[in-house]
C-alpha atoms as a PDB file:
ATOM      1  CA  UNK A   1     114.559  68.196 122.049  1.00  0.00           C
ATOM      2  CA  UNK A   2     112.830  69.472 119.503  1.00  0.00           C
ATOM      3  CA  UNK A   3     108.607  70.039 120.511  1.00  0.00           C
ATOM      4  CA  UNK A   4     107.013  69.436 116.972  1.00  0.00           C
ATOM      5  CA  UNK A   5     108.527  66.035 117.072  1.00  0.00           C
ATOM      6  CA  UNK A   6     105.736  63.517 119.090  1.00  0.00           C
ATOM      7  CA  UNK A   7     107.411  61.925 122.048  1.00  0.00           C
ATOM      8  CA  UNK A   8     107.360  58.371 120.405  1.00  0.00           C
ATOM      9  CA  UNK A   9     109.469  59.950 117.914  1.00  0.00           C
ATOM     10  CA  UNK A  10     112.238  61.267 120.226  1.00  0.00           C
ATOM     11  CA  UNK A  11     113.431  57.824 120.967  1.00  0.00           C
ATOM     12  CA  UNK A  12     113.917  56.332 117.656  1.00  0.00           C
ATOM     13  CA  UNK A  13     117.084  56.217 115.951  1.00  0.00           C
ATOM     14  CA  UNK A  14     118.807  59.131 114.826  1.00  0.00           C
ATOM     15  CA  UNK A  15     118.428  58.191 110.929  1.00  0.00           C
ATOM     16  CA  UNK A  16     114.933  57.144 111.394  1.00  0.00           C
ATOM     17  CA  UNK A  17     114.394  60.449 113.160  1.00  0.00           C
ATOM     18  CA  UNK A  18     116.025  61.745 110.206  1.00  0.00           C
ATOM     19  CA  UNK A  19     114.111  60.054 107.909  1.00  0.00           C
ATOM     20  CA  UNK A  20     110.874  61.293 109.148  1.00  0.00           C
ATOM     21  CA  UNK A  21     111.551  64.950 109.417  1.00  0.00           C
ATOM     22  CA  UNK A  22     112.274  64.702 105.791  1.00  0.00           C
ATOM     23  CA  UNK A  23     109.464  63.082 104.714  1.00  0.00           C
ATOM     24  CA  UNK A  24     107.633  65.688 106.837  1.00  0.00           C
ATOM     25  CA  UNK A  25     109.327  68.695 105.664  1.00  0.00           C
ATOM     26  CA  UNK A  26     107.433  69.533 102.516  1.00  0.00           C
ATOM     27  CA  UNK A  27     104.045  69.608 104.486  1.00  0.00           C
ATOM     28  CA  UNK A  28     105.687  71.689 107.154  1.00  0.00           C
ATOM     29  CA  UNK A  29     106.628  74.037 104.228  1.00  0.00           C
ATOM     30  CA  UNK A  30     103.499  74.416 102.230  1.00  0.00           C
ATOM     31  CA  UNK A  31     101.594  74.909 105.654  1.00  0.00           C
ATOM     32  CA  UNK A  32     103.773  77.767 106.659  1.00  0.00           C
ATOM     33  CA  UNK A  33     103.986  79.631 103.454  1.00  0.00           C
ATOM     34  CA  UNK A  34     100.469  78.975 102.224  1.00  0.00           C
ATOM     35  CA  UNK A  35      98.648  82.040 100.944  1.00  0.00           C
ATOM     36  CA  UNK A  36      95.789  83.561  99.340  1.00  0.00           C
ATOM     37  CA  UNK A  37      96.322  84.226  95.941  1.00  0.00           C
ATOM     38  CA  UNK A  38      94.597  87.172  93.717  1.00  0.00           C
ATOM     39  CA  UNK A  39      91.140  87.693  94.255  1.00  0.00           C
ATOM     40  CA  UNK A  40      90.298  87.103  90.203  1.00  0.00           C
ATOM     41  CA  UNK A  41      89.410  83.694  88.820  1.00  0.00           C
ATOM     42  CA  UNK A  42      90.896  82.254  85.782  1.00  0.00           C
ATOM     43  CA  UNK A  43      88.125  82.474  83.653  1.00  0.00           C
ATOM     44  CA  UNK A  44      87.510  86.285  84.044  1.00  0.00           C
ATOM     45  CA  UNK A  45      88.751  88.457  81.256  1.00  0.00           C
ATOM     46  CA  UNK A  46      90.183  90.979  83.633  1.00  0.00           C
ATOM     47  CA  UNK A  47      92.679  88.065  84.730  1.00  0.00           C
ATOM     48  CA  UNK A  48      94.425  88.281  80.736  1.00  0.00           C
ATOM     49  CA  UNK A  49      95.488  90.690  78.533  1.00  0.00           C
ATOM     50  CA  UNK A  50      96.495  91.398  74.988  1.00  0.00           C
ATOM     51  CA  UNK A  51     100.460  90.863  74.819  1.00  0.00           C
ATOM     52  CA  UNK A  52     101.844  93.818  72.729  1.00  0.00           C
ATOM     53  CA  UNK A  53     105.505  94.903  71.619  1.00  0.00           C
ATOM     54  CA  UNK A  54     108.872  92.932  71.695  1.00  0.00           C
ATOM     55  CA  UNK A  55     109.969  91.437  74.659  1.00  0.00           C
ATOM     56  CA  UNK A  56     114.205  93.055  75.628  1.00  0.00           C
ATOM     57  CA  UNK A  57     117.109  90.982  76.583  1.00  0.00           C
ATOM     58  CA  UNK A  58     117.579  93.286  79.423  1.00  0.00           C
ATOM     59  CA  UNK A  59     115.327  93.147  82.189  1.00  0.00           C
ATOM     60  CA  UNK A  60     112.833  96.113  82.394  1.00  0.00           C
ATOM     61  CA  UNK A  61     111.629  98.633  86.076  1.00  0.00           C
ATOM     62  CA  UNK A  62     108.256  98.382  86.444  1.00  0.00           C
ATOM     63  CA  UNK A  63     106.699 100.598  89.098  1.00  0.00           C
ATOM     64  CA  UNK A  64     103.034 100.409  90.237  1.00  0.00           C
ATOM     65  CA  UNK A  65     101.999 103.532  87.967  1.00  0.00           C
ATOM     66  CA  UNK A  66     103.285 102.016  85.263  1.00  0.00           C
ATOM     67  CA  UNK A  67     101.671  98.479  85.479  1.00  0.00           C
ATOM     68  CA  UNK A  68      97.950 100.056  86.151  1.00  0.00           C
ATOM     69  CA  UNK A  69      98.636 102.629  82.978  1.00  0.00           C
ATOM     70  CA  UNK A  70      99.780  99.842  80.662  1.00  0.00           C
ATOM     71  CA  UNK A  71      96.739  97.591  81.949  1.00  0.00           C
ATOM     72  CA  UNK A  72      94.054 100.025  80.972  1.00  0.00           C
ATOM     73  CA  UNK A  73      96.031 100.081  77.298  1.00  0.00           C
ATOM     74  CA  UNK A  74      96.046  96.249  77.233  1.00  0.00           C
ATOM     75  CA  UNK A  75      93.897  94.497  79.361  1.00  0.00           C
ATOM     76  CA  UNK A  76      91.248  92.406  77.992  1.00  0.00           C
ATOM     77  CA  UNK A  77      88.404  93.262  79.842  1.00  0.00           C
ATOM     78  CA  UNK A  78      88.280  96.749  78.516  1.00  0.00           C
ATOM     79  CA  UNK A  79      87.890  95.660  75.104  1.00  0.00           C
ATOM     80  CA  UNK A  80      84.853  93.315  75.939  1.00  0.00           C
ATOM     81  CA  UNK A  81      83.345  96.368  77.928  1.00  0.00           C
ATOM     82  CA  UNK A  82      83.981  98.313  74.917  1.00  0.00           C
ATOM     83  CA  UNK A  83      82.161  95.962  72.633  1.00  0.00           C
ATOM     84  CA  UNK A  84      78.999  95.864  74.826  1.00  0.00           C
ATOM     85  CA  UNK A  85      79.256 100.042  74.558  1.00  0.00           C
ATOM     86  CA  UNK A  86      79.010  99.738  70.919  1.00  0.00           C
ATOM     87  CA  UNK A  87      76.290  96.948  70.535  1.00  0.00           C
ATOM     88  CA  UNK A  88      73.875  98.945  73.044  1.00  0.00           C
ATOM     89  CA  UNK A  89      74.651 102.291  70.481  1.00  0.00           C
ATOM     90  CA  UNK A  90      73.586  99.636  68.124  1.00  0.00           C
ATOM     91  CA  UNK A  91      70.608  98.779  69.337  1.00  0.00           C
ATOM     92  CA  UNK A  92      69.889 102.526  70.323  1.00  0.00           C
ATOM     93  CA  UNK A  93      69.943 103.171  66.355  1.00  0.00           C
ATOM     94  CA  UNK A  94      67.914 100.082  65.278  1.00  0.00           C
ATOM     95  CA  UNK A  95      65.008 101.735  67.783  1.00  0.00           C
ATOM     96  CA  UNK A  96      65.745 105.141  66.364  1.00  0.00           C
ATOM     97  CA  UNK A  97      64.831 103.838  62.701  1.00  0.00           C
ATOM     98  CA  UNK A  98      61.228 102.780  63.970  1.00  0.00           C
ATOM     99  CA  UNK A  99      60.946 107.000  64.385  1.00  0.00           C
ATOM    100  CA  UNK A 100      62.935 108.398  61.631  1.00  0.00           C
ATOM    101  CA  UNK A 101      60.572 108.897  57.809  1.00  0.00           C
ATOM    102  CA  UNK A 102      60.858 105.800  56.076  1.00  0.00           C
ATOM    103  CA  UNK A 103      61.706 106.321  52.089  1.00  0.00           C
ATOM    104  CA  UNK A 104      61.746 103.616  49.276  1.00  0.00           C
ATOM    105  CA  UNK A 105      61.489 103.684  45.589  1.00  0.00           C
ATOM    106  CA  UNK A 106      60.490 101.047  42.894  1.00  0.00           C
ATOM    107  CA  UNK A 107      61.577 100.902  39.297  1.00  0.00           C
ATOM    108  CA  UNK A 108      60.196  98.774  36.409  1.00  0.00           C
ATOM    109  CA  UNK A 109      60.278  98.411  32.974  1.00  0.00           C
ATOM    110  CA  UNK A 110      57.950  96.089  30.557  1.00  0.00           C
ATOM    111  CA  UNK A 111      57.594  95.333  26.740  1.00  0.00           C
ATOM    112  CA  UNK A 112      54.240  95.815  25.780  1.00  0.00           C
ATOM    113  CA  UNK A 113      51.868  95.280  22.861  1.00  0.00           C
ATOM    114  CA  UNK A 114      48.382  97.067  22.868  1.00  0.00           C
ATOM    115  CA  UNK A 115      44.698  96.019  20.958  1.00  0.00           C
ATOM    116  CA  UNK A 116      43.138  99.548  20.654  1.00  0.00           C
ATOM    117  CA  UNK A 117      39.972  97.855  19.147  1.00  0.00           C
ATOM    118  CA  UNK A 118      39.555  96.209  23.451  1.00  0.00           C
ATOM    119  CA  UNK A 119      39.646  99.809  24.318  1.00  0.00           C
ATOM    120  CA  UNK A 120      37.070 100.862  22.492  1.00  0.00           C
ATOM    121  CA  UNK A 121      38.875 103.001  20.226  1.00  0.00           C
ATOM    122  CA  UNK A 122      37.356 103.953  16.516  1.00  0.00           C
ATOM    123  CA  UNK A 123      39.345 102.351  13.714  1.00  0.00           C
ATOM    124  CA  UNK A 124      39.250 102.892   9.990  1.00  0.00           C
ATOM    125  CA  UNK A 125      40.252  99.657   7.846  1.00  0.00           C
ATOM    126  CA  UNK A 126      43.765 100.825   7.703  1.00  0.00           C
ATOM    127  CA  UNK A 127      44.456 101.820  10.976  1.00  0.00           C
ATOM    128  CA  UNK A 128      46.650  99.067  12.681  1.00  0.00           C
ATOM    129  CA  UNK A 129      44.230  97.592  15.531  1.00  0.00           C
ATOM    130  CA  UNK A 130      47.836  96.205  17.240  1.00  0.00           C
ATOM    131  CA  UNK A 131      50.040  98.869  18.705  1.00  0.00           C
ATOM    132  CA  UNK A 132      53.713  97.488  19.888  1.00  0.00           C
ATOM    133  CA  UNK A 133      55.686  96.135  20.756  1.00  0.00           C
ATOM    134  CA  UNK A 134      56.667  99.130  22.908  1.00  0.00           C
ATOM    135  CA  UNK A 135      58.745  99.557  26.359  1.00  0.00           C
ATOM    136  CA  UNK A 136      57.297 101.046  29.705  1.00  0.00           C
ATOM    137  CA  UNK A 137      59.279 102.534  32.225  1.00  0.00           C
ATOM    138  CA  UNK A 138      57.610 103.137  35.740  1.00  0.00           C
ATOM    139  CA  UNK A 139      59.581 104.513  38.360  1.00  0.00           C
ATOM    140  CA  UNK A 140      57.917 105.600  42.040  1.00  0.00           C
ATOM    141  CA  UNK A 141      59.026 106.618  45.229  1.00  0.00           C
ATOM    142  CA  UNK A 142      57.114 105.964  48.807  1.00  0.00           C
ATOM    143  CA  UNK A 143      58.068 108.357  52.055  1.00  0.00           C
ATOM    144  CA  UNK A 144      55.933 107.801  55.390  1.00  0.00           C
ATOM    145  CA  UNK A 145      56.641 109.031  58.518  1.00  0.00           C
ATOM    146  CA  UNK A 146      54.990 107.747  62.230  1.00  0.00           C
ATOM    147  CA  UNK A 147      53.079 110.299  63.748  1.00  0.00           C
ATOM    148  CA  UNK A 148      52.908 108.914  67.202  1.00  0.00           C
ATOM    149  CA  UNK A 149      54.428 105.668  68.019  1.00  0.00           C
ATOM    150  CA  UNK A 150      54.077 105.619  71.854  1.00  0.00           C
ATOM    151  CA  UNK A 151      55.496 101.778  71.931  1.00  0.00           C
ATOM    152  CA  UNK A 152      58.606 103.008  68.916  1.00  0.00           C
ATOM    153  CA  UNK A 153      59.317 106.506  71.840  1.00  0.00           C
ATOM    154  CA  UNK A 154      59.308 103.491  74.761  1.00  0.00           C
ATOM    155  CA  UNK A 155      61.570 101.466  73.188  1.00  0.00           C
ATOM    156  CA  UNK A 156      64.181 104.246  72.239  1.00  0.00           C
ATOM    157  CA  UNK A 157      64.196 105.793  75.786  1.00  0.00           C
ATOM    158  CA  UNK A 158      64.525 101.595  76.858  1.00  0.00           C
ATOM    159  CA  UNK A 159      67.853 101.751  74.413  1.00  0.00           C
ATOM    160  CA  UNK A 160      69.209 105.362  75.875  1.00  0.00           C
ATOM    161  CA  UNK A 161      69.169 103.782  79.406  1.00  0.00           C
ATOM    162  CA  UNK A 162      71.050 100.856  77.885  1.00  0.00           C
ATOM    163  CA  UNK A 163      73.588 103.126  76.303  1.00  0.00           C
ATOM    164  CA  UNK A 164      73.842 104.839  80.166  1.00  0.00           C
ATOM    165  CA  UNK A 165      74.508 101.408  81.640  1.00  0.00           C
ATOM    166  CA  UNK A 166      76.941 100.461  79.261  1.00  0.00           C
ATOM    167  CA  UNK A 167      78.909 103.555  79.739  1.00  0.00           C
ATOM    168  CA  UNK A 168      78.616 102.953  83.322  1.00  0.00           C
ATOM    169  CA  UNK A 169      79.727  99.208  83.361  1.00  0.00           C
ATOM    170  CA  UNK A 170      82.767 100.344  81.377  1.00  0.00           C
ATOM    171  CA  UNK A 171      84.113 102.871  84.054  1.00  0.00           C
ATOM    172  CA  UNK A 172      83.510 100.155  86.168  1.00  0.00           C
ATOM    173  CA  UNK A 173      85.250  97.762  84.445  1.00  0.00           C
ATOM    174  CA  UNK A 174      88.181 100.240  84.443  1.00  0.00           C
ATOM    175  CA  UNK A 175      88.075 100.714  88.220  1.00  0.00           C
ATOM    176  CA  UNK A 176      88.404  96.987  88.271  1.00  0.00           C
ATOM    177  CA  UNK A 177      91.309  96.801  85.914  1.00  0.00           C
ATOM    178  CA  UNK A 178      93.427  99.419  88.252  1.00  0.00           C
ATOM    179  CA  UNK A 179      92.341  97.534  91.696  1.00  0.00           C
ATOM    180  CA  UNK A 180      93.021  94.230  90.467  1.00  0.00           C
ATOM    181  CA  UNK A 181      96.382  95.161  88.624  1.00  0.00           C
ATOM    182  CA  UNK A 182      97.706  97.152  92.080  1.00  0.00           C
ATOM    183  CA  UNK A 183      97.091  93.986  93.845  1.00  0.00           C
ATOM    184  CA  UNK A 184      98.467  91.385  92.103  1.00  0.00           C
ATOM    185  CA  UNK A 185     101.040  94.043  92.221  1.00  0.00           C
ATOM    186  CA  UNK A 186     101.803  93.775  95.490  1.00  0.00           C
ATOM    187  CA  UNK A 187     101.224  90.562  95.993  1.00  0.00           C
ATOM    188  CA  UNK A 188     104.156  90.261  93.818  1.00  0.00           C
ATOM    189  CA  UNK A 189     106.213  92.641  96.094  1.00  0.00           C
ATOM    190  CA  UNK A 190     105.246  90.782  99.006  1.00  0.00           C
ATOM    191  CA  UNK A 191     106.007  87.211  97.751  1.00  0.00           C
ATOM    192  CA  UNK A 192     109.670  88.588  96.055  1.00  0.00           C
ATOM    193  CA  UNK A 193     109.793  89.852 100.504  1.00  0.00           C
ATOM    194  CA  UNK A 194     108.936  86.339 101.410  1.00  0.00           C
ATOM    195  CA  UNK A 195     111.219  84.452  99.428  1.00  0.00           C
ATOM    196  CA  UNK A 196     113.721  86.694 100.526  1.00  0.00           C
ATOM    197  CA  UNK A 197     113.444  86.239 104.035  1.00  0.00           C
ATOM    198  CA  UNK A 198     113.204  82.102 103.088  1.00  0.00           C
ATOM    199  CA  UNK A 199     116.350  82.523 101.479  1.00  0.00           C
ATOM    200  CA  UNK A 200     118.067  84.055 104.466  1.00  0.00           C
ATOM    201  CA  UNK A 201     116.486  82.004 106.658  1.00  0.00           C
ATOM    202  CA  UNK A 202     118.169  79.103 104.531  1.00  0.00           C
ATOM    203  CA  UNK A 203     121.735  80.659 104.453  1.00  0.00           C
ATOM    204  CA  UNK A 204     121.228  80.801 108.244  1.00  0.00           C
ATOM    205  CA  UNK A 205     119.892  77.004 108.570  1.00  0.00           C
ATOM    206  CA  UNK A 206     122.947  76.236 106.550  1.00  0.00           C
ATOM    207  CA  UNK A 207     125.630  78.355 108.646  1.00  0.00           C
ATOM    208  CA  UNK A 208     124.183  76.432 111.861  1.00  0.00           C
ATOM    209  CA  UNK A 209     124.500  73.267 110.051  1.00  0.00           C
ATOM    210  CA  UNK A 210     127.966  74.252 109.352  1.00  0.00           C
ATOM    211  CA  UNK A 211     128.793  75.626 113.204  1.00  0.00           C
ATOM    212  CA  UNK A 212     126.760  71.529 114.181  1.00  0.00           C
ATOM    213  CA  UNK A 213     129.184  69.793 112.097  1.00  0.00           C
ATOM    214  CA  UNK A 214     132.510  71.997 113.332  1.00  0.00           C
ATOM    215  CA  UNK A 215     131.271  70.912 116.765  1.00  0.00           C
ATOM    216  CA  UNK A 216     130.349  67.519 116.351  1.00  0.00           C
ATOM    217  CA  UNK A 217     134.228  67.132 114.936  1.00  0.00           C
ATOM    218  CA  UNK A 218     135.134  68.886 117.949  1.00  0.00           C
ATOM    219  CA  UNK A 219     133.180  66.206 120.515  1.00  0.00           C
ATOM    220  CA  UNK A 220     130.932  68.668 121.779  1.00  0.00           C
ATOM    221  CA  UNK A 221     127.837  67.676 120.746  1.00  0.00           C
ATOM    222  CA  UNK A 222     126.271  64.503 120.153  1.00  0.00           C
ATOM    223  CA  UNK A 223     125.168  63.383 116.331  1.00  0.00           C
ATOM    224  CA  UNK A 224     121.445  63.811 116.605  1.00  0.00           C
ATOM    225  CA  UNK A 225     122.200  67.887 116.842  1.00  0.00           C
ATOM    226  CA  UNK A 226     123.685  67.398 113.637  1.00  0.00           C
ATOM    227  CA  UNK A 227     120.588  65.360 112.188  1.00  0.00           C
ATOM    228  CA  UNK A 228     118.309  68.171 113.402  1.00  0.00           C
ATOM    229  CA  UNK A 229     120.442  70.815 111.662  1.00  0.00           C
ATOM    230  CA  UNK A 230     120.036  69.108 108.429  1.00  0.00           C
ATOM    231  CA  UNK A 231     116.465  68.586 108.203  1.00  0.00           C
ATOM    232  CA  UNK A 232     115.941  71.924 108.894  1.00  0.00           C
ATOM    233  CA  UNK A 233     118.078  72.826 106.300  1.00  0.00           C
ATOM    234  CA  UNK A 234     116.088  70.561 103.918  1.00  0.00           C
ATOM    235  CA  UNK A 235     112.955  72.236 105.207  1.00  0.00           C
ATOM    236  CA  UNK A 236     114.200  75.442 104.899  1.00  0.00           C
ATOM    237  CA  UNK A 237     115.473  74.712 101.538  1.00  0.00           C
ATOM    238  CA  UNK A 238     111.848  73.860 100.560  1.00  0.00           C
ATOM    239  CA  UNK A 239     110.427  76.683 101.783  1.00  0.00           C
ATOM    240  CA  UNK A 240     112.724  78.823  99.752  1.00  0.00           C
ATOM    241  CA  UNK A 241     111.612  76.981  96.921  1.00  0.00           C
ATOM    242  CA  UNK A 242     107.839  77.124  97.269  1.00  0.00           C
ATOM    243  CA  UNK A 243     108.279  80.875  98.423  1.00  0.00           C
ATOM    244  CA  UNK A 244     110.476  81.740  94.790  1.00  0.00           C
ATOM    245  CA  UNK A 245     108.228  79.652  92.393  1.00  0.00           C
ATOM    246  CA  UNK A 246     104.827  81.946  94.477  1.00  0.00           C
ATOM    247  CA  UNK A 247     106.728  84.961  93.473  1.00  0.00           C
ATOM    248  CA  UNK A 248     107.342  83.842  90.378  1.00  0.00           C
ATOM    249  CA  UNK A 249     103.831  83.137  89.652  1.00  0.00           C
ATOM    250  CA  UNK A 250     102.885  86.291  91.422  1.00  0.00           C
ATOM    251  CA  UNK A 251     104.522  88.445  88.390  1.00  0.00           C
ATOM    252  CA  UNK A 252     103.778  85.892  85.612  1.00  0.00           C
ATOM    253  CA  UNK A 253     100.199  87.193  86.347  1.00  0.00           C
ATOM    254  CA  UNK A 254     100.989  90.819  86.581  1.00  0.00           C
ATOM    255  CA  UNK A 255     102.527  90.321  83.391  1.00  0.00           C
ATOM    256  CA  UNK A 256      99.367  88.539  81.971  1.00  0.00           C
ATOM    257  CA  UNK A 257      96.970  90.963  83.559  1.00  0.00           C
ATOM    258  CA  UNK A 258      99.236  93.985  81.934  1.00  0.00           C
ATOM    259  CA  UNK A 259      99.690  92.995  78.236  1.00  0.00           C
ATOM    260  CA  UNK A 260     103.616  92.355  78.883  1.00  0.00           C
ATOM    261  CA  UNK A 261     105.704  90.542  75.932  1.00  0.00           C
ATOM    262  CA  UNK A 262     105.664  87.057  76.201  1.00  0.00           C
ATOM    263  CA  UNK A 263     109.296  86.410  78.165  1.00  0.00           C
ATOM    264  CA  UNK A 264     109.963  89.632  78.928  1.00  0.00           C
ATOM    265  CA  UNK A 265     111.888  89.907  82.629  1.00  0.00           C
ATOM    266  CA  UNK A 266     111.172  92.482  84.452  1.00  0.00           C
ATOM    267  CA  UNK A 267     111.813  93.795  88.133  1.00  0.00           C
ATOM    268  CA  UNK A 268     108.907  95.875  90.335  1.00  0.00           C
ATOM    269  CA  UNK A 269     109.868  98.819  92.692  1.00  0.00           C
ATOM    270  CA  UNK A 270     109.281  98.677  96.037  1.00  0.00           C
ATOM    271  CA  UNK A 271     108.265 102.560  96.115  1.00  0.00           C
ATOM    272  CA  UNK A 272     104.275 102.669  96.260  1.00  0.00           C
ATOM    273  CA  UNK A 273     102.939 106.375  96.446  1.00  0.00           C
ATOM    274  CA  UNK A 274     101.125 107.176  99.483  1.00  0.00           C
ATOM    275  CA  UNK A 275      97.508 108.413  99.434  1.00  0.00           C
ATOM    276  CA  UNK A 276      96.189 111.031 102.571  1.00  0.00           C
ATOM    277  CA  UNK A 277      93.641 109.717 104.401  1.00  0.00           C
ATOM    278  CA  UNK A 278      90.081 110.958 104.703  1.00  0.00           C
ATOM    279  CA  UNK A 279      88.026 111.338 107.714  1.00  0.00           C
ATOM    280  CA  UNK A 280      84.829 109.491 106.464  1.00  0.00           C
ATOM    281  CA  UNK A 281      81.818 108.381 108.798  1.00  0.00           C
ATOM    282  CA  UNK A 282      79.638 105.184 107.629  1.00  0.00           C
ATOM    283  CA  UNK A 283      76.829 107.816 106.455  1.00  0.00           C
ATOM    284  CA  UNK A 284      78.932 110.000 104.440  1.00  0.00           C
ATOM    285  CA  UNK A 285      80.635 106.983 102.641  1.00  0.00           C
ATOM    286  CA  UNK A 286      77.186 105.166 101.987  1.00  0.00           C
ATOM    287  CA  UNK A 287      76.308 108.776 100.162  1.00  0.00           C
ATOM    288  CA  UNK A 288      79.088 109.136  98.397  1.00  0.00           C
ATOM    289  CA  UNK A 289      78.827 105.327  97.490  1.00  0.00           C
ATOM    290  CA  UNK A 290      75.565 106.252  96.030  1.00  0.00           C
ATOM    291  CA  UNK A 291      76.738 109.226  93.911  1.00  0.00           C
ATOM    292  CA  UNK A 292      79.911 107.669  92.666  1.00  0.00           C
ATOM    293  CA  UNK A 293      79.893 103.854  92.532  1.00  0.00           C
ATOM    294  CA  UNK A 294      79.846 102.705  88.712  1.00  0.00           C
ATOM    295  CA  UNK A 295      77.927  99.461  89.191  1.00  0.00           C
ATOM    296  CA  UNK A 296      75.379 100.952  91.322  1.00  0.00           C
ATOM    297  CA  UNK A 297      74.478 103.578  88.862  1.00  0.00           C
ATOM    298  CA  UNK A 298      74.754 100.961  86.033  1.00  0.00           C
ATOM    299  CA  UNK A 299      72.195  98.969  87.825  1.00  0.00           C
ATOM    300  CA  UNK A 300      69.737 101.775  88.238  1.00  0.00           C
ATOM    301  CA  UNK A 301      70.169 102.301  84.368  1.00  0.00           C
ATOM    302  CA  UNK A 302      69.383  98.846  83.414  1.00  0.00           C
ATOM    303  CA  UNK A 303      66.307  99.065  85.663  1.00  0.00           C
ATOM    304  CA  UNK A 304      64.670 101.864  83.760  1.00  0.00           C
ATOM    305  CA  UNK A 305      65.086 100.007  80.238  1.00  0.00           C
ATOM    306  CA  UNK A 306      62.561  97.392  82.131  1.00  0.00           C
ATOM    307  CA  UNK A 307      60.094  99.911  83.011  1.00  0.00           C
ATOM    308  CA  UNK A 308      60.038 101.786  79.345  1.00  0.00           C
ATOM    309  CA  UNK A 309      59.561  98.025  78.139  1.00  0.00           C
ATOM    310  CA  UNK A 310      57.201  97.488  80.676  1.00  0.00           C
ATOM    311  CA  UNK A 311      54.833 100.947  79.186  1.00  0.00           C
ATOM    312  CA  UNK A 312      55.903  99.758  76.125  1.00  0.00           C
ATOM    313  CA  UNK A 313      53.907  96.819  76.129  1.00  0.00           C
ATOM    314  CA  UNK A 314      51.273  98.111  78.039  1.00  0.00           C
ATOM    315  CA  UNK A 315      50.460 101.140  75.146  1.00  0.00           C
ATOM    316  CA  UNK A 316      50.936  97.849  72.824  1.00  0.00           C
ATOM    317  CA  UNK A 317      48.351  95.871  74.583  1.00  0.00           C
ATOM    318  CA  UNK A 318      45.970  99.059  74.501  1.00  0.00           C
ATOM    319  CA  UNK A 319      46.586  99.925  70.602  1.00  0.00           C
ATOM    320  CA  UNK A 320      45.351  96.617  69.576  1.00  0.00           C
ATOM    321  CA  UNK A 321      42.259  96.669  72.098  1.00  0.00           C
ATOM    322  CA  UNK A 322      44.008  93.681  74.471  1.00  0.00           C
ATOM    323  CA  UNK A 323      42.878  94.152  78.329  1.00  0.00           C
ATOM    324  CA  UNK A 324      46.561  95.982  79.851  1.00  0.00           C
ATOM    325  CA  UNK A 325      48.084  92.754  82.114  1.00  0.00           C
ATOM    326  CA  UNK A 326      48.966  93.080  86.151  1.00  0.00           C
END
């Protein structure tokens, strides 16, 4: 007897028995090969990448070096961490400008026509008293420069810590780009390992279900033995199923997160370098944690922007003679 079948099931007839199995099977399945899937949501721009080349007819090796290398040429995260690089340079030149002289020029011209006699000038009888018409040109050019700007030198150190954190964030972002492409990676080794083992776990079902029916011909066993044999060869059958379409999915994201053609095949290698491990106690990893860890030191960068805005409006509120806020 089988002991995942409830006893009020064992006596029912052998097609109904049947029957139910089947109808069980693909829960059975999906509970057994249910798994986590990568760590990244959808929505996150590390997740995609920016498809480049031509996808082959012939499948391509991909090894785990390879993958993370191509993802830090095509993934789009990067270029979004890039972008925010550039706009904080921006901003660190639109602070500079409130430091740097300031030069303009003006340039007019004007038709003119002149009454001497209003000015108070001597005139015979046949002097003309109307001078003109007659063009001016007036051309001028203004230069100042800030002497001390205490909120202007605020400000740009505010920008030069955003620069900092910027630069920061984007090692970061490439530190998540390798960790999330090696495990997607994997994951993709590991589901192409389970749906292998389904599938041989399926030719198996379906030898016993062969030896059942040999014996069954034979008289040697009775017909439910056969009945059992087939519904775990439907359940196993399922299983391979789910198992292949998980792998499947497994490296349509690698692909995705790598910048792969669109359709091109590829196969991963099961050969995943080996790094030596380190003899590290709780206090030395917290320290080098500190020293090392991108978003950490990207977050202490963006603090300091806060405190040069915070002087910054504090000098403001004392230039103008406003009592300096708590």
């Amino acid at each position: 007897s089988n002991p995942s079948v409830p006893a009020i099931h064992r006596r029912m007839h052998p097609a109904a028995l049947a029957a139910w199995l089947i109808a069980a099977g693909p829960a059975a399945a999906q509970s057994t090969i249910a798994l986590p899937g990568p760590q990244l949501p959808r929505t996150s721009p590390f997740a995609g990448g920016i498809p480049s080349g031509t996808a082959t007819p012939e499948p391509i090796t991909l090894t785990v070096v390879q993958a993370i290398l191509r993802s830090l040429d095509h993934n789009l995260g990067l270029p979004l961490a890039e972008q925010n690089t550039a706009f904080a340079k921006a901003d660190k030149w639109t602070a500079m400008s409130r430091l740097l002289p300031s030069v303009s020029g003006a340039l007019s011209e004007s038709r003119r026509k002149t009454n001497l006699e209003a000015f108070g000038f001597p005139l015979g009888p046949d002097f003309p008293r109307v001078v003109g018409p007659f063009n001016v040109f007036d051309a001028r050019v203004f230069a100042s420069q800030p002497i001390f700007d205490l909120d202007a030198l605020n400000e740009n150190r505010a920008a030069a810590h955003r620069i900092a954190a910027s630069e920061h964030t984007y090692r970061h972002a490439r530190s998540i780009v390798m960790l999330a492409t090696a495990n997607v990676y994997l994951q993709s080794l590991a589901g192409q390992a389970r749906a292998e083992a389904a599938k041989a776990q399926l030719a198996s079902a379906q030898a016993i279900h062969q030896q059942a029916l040999d014996l069954r011909q034979g008289g040697l066993i009775a017909g439910i033995d056969v009945v059992r044999a087939e519904v775990q060869v439907s359940i196993d059958r399922q299983r391979a199923t789910a198992t292949a379409n998980d792998a499947e999915k497994s490296k349509l994201q690698l692909a995705r997160i790598i910048g792969l053609p669109i359709g091109q095949s590829f196969t991963l290698v099961d050969d995943i370098p080996s790094a030596p491990d380190r003899a590290l106690t709780l206090e030395d990893a917290l320290k080098e944690a500190y020293i090392k860890r991108e978003d950490f030191l990207a977050a202490e960068e963006e603090v300091r922007p806060a405190e040069s805005r915070r002087h910054a409006a504090g000098a403001g509120a004392l230039a103008s003679g406003r009592p300096k806020g708590g």
